[in-house]
C-alpha atoms as a PDB file:
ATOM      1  CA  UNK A   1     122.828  66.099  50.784  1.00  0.00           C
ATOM      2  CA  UNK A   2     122.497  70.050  49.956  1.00  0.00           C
ATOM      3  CA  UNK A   3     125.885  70.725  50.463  1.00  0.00           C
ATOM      4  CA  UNK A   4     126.816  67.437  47.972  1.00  0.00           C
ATOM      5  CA  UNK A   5     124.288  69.158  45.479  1.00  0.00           C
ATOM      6  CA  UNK A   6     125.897  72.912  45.883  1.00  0.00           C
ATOM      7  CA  UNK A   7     129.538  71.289  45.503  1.00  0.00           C
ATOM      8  CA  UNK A   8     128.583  69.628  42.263  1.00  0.00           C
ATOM      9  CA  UNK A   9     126.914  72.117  40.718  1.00  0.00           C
ATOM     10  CA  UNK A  10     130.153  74.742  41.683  1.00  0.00           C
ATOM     11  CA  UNK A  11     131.947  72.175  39.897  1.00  0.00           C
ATOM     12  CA  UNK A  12     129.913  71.703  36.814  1.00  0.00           C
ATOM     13  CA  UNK A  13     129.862  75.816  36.526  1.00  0.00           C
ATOM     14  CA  UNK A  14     133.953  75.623  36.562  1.00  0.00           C
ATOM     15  CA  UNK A  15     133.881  73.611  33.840  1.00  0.00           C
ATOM     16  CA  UNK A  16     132.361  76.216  31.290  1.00  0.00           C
ATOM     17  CA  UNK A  17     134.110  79.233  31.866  1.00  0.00           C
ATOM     18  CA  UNK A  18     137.109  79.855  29.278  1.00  0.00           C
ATOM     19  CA  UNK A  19     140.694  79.454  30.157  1.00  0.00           C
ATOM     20  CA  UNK A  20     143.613  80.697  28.329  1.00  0.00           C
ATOM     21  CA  UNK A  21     147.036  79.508  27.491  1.00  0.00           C
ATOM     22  CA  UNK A  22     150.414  81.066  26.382  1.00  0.00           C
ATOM     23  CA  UNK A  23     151.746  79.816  22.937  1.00  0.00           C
ATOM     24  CA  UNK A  24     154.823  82.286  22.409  1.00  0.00           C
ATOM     25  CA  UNK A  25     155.391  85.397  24.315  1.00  0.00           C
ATOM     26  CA  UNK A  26     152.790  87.320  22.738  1.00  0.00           C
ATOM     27  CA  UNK A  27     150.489  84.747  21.447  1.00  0.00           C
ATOM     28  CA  UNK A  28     147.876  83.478  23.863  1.00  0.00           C
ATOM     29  CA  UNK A  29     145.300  80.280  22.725  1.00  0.00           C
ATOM     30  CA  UNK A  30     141.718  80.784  24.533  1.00  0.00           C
ATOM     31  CA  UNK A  31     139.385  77.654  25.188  1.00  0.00           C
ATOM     32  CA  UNK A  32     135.918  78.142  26.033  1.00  0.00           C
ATOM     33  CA  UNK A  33     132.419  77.221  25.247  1.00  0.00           C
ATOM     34  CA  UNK A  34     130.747  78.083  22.635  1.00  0.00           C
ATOM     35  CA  UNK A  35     129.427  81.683  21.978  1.00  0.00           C
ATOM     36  CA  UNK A  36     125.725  82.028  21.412  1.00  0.00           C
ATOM     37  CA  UNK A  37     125.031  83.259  18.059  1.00  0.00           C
ATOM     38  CA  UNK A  38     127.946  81.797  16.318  1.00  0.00           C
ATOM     39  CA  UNK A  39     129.982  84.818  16.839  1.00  0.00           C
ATOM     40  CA  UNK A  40     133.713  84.459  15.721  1.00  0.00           C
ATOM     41  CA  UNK A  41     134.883  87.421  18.179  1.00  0.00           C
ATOM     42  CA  UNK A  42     137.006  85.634  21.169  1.00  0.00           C
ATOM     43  CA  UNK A  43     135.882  86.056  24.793  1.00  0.00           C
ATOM     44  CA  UNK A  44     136.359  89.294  25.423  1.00  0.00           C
ATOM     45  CA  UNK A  45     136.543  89.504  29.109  1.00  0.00           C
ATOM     46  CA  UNK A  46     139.322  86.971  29.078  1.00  0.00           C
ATOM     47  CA  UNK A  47     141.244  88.823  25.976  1.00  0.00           C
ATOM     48  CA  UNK A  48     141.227  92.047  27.252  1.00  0.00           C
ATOM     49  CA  UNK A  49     142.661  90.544  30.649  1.00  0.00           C
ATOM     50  CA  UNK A  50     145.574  88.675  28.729  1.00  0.00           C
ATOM     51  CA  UNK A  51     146.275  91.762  26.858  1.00  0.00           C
ATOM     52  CA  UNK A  52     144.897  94.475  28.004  1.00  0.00           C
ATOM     53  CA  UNK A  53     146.928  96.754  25.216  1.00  0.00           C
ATOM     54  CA  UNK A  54     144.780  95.434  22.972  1.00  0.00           C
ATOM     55  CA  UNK A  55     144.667  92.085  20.638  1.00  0.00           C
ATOM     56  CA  UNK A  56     144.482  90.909  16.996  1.00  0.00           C
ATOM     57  CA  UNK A  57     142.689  87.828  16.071  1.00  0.00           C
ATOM     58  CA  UNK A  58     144.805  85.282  14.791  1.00  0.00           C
ATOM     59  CA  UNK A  59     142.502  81.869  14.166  1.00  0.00           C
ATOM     60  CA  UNK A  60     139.216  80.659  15.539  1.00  0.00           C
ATOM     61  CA  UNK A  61     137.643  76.948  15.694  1.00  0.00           C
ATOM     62  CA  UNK A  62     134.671  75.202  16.998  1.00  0.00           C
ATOM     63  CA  UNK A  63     134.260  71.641  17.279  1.00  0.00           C
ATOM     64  CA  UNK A  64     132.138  69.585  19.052  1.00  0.00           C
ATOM     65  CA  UNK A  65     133.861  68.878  22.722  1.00  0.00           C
ATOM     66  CA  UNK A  66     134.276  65.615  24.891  1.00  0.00           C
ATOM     67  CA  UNK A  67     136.740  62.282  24.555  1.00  0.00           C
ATOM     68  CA  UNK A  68     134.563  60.874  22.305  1.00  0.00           C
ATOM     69  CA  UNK A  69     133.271  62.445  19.634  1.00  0.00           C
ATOM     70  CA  UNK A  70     131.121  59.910  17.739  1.00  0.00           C
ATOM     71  CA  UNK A  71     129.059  60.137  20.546  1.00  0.00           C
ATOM     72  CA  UNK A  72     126.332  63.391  20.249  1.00  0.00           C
ATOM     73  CA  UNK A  73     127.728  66.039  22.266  1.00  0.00           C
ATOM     74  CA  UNK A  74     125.367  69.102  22.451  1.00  0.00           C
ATOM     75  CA  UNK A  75     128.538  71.043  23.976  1.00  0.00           C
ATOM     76  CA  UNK A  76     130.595  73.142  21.445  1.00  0.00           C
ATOM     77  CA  UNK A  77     134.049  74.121  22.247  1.00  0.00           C
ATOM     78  CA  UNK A  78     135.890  77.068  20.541  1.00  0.00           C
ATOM     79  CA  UNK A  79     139.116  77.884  21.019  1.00  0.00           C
ATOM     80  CA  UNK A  80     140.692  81.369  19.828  1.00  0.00           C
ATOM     81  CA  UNK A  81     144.545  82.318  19.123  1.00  0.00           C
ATOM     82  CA  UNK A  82     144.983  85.953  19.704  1.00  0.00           C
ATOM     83  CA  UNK A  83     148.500  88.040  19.331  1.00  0.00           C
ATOM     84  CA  UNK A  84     149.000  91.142  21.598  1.00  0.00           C
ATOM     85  CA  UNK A  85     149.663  94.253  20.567  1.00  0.00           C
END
């Protein structure tokens, strides 16, 4: 029963981390939670990996995450596009 309760909550922490994605070949989109304090900057860690040359910020958005949003969600979603330099 422990090990079932370690696995899902190793899941559950997978599932908020921030992933990024390639849009052209020097334009990345970055998907993550939301970033307390309603700051606009992208995830850093994750940006400076991408690029690590440096980055401009391109667009930013937050929305409220899940399949179904007419349904409260507490969980915010933002999702960055940054450009390399």
């Amino acid at each position: 029963m422990r090990y079932l309760l370690l696995l899902a909550l190793v899941a559950l922490a997978a599932c908020t981390e921030a992933s990024a994605s390639r849009v052209d070949e020097r334009t990345f989109r970055i998907e993550g939670p939301g970033v307390p304090g309603g700051s606009d900057a992208p995830n850093k860690r994750l940006a400076s990996r991408v690029c690590p040359h440096g980055y401009r910020l391109l667009d930013s958005a937050s929305n409220k995450g899940g399949p179904d949003r007419a349904i409260d969600n507490p969980d915010t979603m933002t999702t960055w596009t940054i450009r390399c330099l």
